[in-house]
N, C-alpha and C. Protein backbone atom coordinates (compact mmCIF):
# COMPACT_ATOMS: atom_id res chain seq x y z
N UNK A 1 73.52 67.78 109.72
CA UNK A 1 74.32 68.98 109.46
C UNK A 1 74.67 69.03 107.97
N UNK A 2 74.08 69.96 107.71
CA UNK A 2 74.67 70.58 105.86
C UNK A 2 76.15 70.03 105.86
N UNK A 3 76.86 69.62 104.80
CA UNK A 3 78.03 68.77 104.91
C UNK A 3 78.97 70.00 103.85
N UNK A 4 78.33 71.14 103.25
CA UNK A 4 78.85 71.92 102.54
C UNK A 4 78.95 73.29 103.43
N UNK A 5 80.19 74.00 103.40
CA UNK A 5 79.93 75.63 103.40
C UNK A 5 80.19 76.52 102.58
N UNK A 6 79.32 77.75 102.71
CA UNK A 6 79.52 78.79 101.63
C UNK A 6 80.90 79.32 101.72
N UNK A 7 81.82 79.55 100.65
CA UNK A 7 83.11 80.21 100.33
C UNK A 7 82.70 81.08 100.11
N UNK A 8 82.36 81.53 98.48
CA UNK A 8 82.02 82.59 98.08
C UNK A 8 80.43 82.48 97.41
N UNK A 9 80.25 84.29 98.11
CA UNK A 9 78.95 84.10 97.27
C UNK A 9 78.97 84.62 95.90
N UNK A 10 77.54 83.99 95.29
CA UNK A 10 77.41 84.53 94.09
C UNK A 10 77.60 85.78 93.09
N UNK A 11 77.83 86.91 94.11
CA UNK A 11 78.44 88.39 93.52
C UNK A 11 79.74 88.22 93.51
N UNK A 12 80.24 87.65 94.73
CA UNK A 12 82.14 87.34 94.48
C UNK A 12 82.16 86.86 93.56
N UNK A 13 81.89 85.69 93.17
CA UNK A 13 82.25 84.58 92.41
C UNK A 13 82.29 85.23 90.74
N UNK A 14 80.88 86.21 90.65
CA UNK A 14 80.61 86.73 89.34
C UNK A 14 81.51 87.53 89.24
N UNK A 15 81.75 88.33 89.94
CA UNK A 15 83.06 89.42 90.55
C UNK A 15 84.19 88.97 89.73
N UNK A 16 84.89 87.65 90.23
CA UNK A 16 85.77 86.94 89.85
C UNK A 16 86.56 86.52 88.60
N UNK A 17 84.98 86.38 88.49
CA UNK A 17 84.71 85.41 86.72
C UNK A 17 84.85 86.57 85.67
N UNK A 18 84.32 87.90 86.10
CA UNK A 18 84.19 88.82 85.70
C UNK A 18 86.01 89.71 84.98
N UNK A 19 86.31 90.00 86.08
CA UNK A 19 87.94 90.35 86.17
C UNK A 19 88.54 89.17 85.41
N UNK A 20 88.39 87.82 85.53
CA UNK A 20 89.36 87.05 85.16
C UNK A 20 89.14 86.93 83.50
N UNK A 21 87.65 87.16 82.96
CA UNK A 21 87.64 87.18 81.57
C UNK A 21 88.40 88.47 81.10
N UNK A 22 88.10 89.58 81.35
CA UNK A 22 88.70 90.48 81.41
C UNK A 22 90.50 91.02 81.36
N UNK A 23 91.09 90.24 82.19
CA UNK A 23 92.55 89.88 82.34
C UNK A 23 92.79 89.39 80.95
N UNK A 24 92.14 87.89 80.40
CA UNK A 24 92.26 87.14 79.25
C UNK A 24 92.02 88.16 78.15
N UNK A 25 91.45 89.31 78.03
CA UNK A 25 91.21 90.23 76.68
C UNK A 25 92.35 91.24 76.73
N UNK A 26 92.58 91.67 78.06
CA UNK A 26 93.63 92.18 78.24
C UNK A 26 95.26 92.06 77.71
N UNK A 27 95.50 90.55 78.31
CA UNK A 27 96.29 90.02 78.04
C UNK A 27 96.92 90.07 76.74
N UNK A 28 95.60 89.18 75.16
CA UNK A 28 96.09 89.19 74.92
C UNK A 28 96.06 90.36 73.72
N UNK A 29 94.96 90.84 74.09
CA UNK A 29 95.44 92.82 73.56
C UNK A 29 96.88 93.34 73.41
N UNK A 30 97.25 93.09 75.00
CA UNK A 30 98.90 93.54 75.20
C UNK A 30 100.10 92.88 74.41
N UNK A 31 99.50 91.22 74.44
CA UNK A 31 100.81 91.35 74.09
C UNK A 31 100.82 91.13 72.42
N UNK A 32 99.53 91.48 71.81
CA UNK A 32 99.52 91.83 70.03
C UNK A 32 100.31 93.02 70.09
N UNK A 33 100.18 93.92 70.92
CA UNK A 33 100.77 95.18 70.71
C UNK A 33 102.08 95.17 71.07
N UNK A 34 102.62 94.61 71.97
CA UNK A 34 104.02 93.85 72.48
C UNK A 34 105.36 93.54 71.68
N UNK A 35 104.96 92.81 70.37
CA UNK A 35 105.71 92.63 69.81
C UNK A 35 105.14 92.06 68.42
N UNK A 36 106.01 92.33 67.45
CA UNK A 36 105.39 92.09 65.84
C UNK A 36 105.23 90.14 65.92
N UNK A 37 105.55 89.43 66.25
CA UNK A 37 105.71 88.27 66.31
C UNK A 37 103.89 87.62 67.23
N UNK A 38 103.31 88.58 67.51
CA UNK A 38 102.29 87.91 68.38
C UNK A 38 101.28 89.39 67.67
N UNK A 39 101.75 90.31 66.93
CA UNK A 39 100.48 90.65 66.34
C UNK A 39 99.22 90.16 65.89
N UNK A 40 99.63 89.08 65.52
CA UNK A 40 98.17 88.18 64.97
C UNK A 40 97.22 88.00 65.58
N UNK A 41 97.44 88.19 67.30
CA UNK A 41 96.22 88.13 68.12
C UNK A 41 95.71 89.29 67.98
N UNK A 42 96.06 90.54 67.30
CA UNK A 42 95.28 91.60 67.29
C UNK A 42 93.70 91.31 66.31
N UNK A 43 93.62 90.18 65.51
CA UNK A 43 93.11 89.54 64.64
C UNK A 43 91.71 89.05 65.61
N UNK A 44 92.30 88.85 66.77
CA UNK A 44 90.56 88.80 67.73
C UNK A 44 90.18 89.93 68.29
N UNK A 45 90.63 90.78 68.12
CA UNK A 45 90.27 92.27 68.56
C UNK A 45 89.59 93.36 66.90
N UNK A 46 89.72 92.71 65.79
CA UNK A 46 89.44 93.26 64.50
C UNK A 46 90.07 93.92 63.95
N UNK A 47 91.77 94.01 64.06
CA UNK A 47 92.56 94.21 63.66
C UNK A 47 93.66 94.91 64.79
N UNK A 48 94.77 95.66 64.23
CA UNK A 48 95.66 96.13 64.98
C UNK A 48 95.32 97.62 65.55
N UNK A 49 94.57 98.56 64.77
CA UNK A 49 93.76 99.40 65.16
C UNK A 49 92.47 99.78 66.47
N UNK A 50 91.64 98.73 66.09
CA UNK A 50 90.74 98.05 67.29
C UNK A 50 91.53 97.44 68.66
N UNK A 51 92.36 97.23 68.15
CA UNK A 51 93.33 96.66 69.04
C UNK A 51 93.85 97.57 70.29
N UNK A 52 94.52 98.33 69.21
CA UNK A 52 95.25 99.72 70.33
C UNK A 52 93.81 100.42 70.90
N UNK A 53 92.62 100.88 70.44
CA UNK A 53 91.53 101.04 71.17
C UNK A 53 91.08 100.63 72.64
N UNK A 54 90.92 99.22 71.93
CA UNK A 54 90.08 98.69 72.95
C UNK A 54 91.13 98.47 74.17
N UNK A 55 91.89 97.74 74.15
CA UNK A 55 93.04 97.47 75.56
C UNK A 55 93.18 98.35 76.17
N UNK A 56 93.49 99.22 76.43
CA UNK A 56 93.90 100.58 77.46
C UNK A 56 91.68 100.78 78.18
N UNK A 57 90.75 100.56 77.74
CA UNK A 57 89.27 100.51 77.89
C UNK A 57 89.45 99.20 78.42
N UNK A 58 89.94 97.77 77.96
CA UNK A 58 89.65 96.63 78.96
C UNK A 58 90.33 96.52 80.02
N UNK A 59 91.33 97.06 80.46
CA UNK A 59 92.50 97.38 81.36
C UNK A 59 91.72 98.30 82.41
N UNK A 60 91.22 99.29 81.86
CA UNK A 60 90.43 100.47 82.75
C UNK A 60 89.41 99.38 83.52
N UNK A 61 88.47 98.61 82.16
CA UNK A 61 87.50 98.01 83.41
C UNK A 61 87.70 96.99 84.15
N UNK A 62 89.01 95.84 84.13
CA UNK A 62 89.78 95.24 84.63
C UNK A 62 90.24 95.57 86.32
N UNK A 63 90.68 97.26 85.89
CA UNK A 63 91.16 97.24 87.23
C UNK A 63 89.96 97.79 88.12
N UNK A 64 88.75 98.39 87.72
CA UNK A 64 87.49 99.05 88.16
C UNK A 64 87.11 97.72 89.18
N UNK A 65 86.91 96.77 88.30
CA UNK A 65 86.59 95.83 88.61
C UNK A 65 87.28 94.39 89.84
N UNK A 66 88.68 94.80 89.26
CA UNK A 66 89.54 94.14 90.25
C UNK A 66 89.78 94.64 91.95
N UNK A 67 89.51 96.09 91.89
CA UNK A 67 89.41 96.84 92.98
C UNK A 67 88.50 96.74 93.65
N UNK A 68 87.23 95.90 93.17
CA UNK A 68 85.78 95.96 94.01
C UNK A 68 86.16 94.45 94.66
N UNK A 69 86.92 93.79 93.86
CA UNK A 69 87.06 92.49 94.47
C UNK A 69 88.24 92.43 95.76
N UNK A 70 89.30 93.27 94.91
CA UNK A 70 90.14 93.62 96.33
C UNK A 70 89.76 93.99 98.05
N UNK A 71 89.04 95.07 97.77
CA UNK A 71 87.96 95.47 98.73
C UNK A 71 87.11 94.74 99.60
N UNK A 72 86.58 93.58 98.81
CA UNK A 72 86.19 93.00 99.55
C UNK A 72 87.13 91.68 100.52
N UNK A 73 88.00 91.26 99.64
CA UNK A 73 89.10 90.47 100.18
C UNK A 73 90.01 90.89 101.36
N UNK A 74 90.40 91.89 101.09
CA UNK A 74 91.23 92.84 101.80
C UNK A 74 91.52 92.31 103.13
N UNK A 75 90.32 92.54 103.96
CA UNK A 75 90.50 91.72 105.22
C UNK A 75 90.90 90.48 105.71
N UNK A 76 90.52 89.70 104.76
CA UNK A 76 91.03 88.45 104.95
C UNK A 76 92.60 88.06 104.48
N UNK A 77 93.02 89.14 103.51
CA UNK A 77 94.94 88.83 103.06
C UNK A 77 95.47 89.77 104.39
N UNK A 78 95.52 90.51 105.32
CA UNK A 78 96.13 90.88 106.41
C UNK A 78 97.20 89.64 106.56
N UNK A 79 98.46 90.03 106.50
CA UNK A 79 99.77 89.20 107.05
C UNK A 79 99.85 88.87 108.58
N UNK A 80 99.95 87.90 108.88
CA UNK A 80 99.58 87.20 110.53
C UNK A 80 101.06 86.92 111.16
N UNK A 81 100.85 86.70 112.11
CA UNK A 81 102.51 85.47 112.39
C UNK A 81 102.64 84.34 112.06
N UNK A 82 100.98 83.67 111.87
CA UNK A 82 101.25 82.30 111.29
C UNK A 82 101.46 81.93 110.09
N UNK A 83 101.59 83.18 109.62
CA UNK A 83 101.39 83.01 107.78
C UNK A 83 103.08 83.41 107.97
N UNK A 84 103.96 84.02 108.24
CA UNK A 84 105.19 83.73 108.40
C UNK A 84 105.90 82.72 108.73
N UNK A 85 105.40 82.22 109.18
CA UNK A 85 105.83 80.64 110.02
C UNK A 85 105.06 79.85 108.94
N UNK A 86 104.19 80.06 108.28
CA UNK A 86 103.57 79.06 107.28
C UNK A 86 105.06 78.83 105.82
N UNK A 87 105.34 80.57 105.91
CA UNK A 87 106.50 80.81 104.49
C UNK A 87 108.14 79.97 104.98
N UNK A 88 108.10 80.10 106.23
CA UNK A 88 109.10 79.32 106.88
C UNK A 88 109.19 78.24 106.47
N UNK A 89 107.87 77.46 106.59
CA UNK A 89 107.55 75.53 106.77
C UNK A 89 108.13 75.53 104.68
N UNK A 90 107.65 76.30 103.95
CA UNK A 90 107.86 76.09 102.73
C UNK A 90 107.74 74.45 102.01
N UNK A 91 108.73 73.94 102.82
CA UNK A 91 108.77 72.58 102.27
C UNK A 91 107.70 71.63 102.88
N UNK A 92 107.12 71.99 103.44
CA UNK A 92 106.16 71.17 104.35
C UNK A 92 104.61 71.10 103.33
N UNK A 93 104.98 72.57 103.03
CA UNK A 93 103.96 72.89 101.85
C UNK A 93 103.62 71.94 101.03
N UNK A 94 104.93 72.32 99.90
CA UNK A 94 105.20 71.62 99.15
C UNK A 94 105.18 69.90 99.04
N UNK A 95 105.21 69.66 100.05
CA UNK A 95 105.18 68.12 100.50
C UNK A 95 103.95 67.44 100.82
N UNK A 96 102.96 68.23 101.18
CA UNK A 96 101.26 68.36 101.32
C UNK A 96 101.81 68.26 102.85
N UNK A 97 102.97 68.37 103.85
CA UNK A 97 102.48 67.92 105.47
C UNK A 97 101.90 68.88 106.24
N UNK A 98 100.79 69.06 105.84
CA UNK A 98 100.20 70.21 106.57
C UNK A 98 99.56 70.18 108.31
N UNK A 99 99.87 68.54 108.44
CA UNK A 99 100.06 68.22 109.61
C UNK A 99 100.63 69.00 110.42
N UNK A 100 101.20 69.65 109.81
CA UNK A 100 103.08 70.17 110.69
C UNK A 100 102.78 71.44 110.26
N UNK A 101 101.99 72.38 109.55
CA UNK A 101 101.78 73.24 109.47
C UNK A 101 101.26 74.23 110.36
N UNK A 102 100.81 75.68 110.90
CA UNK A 102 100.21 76.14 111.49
C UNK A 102 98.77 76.28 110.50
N UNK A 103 97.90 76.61 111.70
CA UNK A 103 96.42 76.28 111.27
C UNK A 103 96.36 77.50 110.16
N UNK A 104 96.12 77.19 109.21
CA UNK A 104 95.50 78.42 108.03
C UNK A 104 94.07 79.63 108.06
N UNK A 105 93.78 80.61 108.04
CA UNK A 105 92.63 80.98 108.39
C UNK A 105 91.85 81.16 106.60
N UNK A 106 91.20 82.13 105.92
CA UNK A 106 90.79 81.74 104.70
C UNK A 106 91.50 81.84 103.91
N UNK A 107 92.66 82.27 103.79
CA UNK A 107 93.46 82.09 103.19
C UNK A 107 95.11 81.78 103.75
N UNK A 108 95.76 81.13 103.14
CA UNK A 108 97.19 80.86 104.02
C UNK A 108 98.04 81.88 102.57
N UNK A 109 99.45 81.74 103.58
CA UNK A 109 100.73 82.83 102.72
C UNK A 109 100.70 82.88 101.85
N UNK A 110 100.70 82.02 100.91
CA UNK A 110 101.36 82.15 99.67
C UNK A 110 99.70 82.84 98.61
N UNK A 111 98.39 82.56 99.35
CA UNK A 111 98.12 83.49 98.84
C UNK A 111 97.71 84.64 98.81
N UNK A 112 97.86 85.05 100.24
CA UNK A 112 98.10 86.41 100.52
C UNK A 112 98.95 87.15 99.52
N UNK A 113 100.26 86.14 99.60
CA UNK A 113 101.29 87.33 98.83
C UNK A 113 101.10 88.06 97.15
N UNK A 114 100.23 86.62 97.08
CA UNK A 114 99.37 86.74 95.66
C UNK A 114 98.97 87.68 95.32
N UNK A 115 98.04 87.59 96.90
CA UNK A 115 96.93 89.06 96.02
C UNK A 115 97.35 90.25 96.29
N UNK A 116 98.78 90.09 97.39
CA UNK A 116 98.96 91.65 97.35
C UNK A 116 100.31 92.03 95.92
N UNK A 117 100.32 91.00 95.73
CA UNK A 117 101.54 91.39 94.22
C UNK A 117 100.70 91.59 93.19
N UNK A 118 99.41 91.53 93.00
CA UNK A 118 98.55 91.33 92.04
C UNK A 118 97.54 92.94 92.52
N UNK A 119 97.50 93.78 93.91
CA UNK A 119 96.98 94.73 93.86
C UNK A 119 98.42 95.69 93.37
N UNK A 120 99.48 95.37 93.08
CA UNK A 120 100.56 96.11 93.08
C UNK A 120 100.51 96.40 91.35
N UNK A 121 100.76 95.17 90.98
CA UNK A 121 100.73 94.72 89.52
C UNK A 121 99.52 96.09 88.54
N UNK A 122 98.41 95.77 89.52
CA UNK A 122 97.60 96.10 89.00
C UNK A 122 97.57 98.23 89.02
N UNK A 123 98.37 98.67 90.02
CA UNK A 123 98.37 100.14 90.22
C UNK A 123 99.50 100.52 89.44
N UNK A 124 100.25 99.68 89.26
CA UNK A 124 101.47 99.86 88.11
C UNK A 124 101.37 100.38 86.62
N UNK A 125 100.29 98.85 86.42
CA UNK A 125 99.66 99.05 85.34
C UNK A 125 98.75 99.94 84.71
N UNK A 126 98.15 100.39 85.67
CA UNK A 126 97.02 101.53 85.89
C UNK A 126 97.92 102.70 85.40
N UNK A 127 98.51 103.14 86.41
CA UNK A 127 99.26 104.79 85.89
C UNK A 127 100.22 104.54 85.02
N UNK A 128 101.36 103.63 84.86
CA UNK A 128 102.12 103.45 83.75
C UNK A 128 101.19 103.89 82.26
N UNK A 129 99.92 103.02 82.30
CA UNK A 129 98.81 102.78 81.27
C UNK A 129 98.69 104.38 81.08
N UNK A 130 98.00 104.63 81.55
CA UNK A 130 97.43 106.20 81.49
C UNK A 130 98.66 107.19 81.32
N UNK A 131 100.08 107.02 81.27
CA UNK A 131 100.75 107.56 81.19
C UNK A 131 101.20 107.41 79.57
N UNK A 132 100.87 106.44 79.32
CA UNK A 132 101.18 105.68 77.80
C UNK A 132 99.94 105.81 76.52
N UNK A 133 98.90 106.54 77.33
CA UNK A 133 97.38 106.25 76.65
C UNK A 133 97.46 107.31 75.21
N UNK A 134 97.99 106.93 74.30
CA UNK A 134 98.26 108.26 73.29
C UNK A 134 96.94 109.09 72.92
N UNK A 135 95.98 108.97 72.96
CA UNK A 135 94.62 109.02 72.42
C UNK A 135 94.10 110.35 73.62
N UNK A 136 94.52 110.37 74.49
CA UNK A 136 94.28 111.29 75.84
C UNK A 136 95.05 111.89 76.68
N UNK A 137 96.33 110.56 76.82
CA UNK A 137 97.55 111.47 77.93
C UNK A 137 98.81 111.29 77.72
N UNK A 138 98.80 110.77 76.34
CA UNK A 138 100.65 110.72 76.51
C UNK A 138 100.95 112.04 76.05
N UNK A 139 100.14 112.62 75.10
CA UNK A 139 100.64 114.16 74.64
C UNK A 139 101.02 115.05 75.72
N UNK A 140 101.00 114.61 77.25
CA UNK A 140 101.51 116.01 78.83
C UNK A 140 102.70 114.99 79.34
N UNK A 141 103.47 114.17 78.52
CA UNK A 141 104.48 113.61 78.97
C UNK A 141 105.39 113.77 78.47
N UNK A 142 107.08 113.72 78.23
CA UNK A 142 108.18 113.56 77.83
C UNK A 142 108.69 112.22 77.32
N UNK A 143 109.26 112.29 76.26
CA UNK A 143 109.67 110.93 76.01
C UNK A 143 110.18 110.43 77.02
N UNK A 144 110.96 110.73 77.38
CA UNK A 144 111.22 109.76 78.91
C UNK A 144 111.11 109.31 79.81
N UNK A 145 109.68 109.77 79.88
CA UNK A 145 108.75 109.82 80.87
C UNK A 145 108.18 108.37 80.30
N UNK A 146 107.77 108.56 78.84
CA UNK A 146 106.93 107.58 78.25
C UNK A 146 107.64 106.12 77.93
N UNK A 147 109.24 106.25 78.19
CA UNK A 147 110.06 104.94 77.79
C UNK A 147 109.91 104.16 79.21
N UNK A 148 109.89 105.22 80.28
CA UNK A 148 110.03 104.61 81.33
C UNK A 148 108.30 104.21 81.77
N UNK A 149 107.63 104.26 81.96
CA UNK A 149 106.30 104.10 81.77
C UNK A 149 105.97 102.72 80.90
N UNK A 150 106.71 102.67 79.75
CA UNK A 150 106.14 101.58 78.62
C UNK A 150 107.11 100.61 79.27
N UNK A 151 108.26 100.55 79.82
CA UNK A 151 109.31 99.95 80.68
C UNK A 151 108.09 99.18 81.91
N UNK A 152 107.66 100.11 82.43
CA UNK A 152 107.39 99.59 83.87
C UNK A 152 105.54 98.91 83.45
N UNK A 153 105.24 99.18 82.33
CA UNK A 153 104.01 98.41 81.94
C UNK A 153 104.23 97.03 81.48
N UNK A 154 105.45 96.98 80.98
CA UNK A 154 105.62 95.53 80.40
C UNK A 154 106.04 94.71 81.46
N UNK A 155 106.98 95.08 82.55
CA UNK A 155 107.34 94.58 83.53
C UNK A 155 106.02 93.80 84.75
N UNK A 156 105.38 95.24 84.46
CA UNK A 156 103.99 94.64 85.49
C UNK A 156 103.11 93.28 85.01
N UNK A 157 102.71 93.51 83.38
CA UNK A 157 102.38 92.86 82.48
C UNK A 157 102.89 91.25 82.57
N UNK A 158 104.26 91.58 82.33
CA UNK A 158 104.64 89.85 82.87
C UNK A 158 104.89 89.96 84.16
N UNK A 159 104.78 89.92 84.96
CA UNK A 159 104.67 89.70 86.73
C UNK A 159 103.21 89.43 86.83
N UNK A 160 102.57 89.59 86.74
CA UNK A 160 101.19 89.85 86.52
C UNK A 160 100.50 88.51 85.59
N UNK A 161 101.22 88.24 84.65
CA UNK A 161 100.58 87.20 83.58
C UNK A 161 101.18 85.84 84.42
N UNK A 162 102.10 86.00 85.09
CA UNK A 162 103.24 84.93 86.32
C UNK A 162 102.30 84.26 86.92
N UNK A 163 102.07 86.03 87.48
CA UNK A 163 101.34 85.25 88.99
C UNK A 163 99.97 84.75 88.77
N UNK A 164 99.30 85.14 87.79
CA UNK A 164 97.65 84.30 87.41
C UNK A 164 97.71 83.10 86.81
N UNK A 165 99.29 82.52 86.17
CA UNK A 165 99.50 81.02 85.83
C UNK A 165 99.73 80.26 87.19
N UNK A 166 99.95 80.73 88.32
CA UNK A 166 100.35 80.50 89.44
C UNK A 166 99.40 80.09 89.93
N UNK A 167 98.39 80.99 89.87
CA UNK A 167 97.00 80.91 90.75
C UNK A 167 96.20 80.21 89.92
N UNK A 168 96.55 80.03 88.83
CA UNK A 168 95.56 78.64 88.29
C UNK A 168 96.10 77.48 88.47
N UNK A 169 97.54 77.21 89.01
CA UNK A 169 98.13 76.17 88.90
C UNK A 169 97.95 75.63 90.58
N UNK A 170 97.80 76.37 91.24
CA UNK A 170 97.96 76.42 92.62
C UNK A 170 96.11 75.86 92.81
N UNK A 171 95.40 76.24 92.45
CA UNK A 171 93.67 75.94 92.19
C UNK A 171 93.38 74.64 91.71
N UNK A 172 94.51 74.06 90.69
CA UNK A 172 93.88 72.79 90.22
C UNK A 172 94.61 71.65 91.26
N UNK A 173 95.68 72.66 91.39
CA UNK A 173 96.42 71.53 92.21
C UNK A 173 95.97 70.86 93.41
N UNK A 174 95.42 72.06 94.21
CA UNK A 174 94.80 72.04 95.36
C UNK A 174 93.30 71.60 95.10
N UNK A 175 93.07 70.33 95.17
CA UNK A 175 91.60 69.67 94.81
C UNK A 175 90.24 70.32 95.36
N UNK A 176 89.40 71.04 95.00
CA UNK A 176 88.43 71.38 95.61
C UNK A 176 88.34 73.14 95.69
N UNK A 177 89.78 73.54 95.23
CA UNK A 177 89.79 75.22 95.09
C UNK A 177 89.14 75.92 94.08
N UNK A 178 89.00 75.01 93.15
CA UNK A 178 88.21 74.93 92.01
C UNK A 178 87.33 75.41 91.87
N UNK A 179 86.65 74.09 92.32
CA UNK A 179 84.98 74.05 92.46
C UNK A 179 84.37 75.47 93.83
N UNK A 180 85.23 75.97 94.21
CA UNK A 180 85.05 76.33 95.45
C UNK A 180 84.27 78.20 94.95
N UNK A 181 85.29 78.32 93.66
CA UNK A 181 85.30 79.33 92.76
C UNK A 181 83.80 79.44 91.48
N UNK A 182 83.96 77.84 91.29
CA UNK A 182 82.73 77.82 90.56
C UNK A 182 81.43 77.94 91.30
N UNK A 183 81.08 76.93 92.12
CA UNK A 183 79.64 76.58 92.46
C UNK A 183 79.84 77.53 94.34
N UNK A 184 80.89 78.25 94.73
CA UNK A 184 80.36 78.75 95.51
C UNK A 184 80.90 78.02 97.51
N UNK A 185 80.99 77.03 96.90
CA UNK A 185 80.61 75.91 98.29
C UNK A 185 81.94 74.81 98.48
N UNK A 186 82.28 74.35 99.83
CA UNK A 186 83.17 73.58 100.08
C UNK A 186 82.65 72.12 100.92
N UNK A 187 83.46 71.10 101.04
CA UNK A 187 82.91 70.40 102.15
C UNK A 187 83.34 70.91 103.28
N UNK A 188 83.17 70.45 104.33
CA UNK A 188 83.44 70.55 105.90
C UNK A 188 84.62 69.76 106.27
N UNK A 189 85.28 68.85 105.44
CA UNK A 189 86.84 67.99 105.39
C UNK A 189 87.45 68.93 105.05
N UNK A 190 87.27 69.50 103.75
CA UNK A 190 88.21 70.37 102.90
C UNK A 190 88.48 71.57 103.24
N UNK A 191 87.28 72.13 104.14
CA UNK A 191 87.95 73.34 105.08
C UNK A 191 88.46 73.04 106.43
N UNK A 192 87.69 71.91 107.15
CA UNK A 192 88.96 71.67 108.22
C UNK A 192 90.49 71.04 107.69
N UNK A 193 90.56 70.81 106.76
CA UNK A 193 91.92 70.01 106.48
C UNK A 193 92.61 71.36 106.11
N UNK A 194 92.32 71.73 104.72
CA UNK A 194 93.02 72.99 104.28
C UNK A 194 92.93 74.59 105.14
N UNK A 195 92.37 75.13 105.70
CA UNK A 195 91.92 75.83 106.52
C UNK A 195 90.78 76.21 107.66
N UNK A 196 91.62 75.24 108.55
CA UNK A 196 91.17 75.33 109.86
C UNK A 196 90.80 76.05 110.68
N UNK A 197 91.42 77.20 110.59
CA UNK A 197 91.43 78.14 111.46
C UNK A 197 89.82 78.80 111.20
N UNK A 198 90.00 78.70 109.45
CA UNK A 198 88.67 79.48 108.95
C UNK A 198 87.38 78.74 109.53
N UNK A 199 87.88 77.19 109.33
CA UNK A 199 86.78 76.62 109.80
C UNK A 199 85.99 76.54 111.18
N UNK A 200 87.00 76.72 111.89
CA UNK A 200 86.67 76.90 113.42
C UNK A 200 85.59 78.35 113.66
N UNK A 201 86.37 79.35 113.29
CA UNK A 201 85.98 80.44 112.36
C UNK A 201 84.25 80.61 112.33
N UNK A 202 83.95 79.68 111.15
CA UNK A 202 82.64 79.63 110.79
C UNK A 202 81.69 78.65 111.56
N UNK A 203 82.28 77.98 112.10
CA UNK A 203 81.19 77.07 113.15
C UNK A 203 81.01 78.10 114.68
N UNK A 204 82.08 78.69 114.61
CA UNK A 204 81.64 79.71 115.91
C UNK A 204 80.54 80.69 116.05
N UNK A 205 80.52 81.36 114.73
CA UNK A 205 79.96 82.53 113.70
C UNK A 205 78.36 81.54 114.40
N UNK A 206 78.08 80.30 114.14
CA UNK A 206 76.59 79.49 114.10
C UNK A 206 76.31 79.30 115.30
C-alpha cells in the first residue's frame, strides 16, 4: 500500500503559492503607502508612484485569485458539531491531546475559522479598495465615504496580515502541514493522527 496520500493537487497547490506571493506584494505595497515611516518599501515597487499604481492591480489579482481557491475549499470549511466541540476542547489543542479530541475531517476549527475570516478580510478589502481607487472611483464618493472606506481597509489589512502570520505559524508548528502544501502529499500516520475523519474518508472513496 502507497504509504503517502494526495492533499492537494498540483493546480491547488500552484493556486496557493500563487495568492500567497501575491498577498506578500500586496502587503508590502500597503503598508509603504500606510505610513511615512515604512515608505521605503515603496523602493521595491520603483518608487512611491509605481507604488500607488501597482497595489490596488495586485490586490485586484489577489482576490481574483483567492476566490478560485475559496471555491474550491468551500466545501470542506462547512462548520460541523464537531468542530464546535473541537473550539470547546481548546486546551486539549493546545496541549497536542488530540486523543481526547473529536475526530477532525480535512480540516478541523480553527481552520475553518481561518478561512472564513480571510474570505471576509478579503470582500472588505475588495470594495473598501475600489471605493478608495483614486485613478477610477474615488472621484463618485464623498469624503466620508472615503475616510470611512480608508478606515475599514486598514482594519481588514491588519486582520488579514494576523491571520496569515497565524497560518504560517500554525503550518510549521504542525509537522508535516508544510510539506503537505509543498510537494502535494501526506503520510497515512499523519492523516490518521491529525485528521481522521478525512482519513477514513479517503480509504472509503478506494
Amino acid at each position: 500500500m502507497n504509504n503517502q496520500i494526495e492533499r492537494y493537487t498540483p493546480s491547488q497547490r500552484s493556486n496557493h503559492w500563487a495568492v500567497a506571493i501575491l498577498f506578500v506584494l500586496a502587503a508590502l505595497s500597503g503598508l509603504a503607502l500606510f505610513h511615512p515611516a515604512l515608505f521605503g518599501l515603496s523602493g521595491l515597487f520603483g518608487g512611491g508612484t509605481w507604488t500607488r499604481i501597482l497595489h490596488p492591480f495586485i490586490g485586484v489579482a489577489m482576490f481574483v485569485l483567492f476566490l478560485v481557491l475559496a471555491l474550491r475549499f468551500a466545501g470542506h470549511n462547512r462548520i460541523e458539531p464537531r468542530d464546535r466541540q473541537w473550539l470547546r476542547q481548546i486546551g486539549d489543542v493546545v496541549n497536542n491531546r488530540e486523543d481526547r479530541l473529536p475526530e477532525v475531517g480535512r480540516y478541523n476549527a480553527g481552520q475553518k475559522l481561518l478561512f472564513w475570516t480571510l474570505i471576509v478580510c478579503m470582500l472588505v478589502l475588495l470594495l473598501s479598495g475600489i471605493v478608495i481607487w483614486r485613478e477610477y472611483f474615488a472621484g463618485a464618493f464623498g469624503i466620508i465615504t472615503l475616510r470611512w472606506a480608508s478606515l475599514l481597509h486598514a482594519a481588514a489589512a491588519f486582520v488579514l496580515i494576523v491571520s496569515i502570520i497565524v497560518h504560517i505559524y500554525a503550518a510549521i508548528w504542525l509537522k508535516g502541514s508544510m510539506g503537505a502544501m509543498l510537494y502535494g502529499t501526506v503520510s497515512r500516520a499523519w492523516a490518521r493522527k491529525h485528521h481522521r475523519a478525512w482519513y477514513r474518508e479517503i480509504n472509503e472513496r478506494k
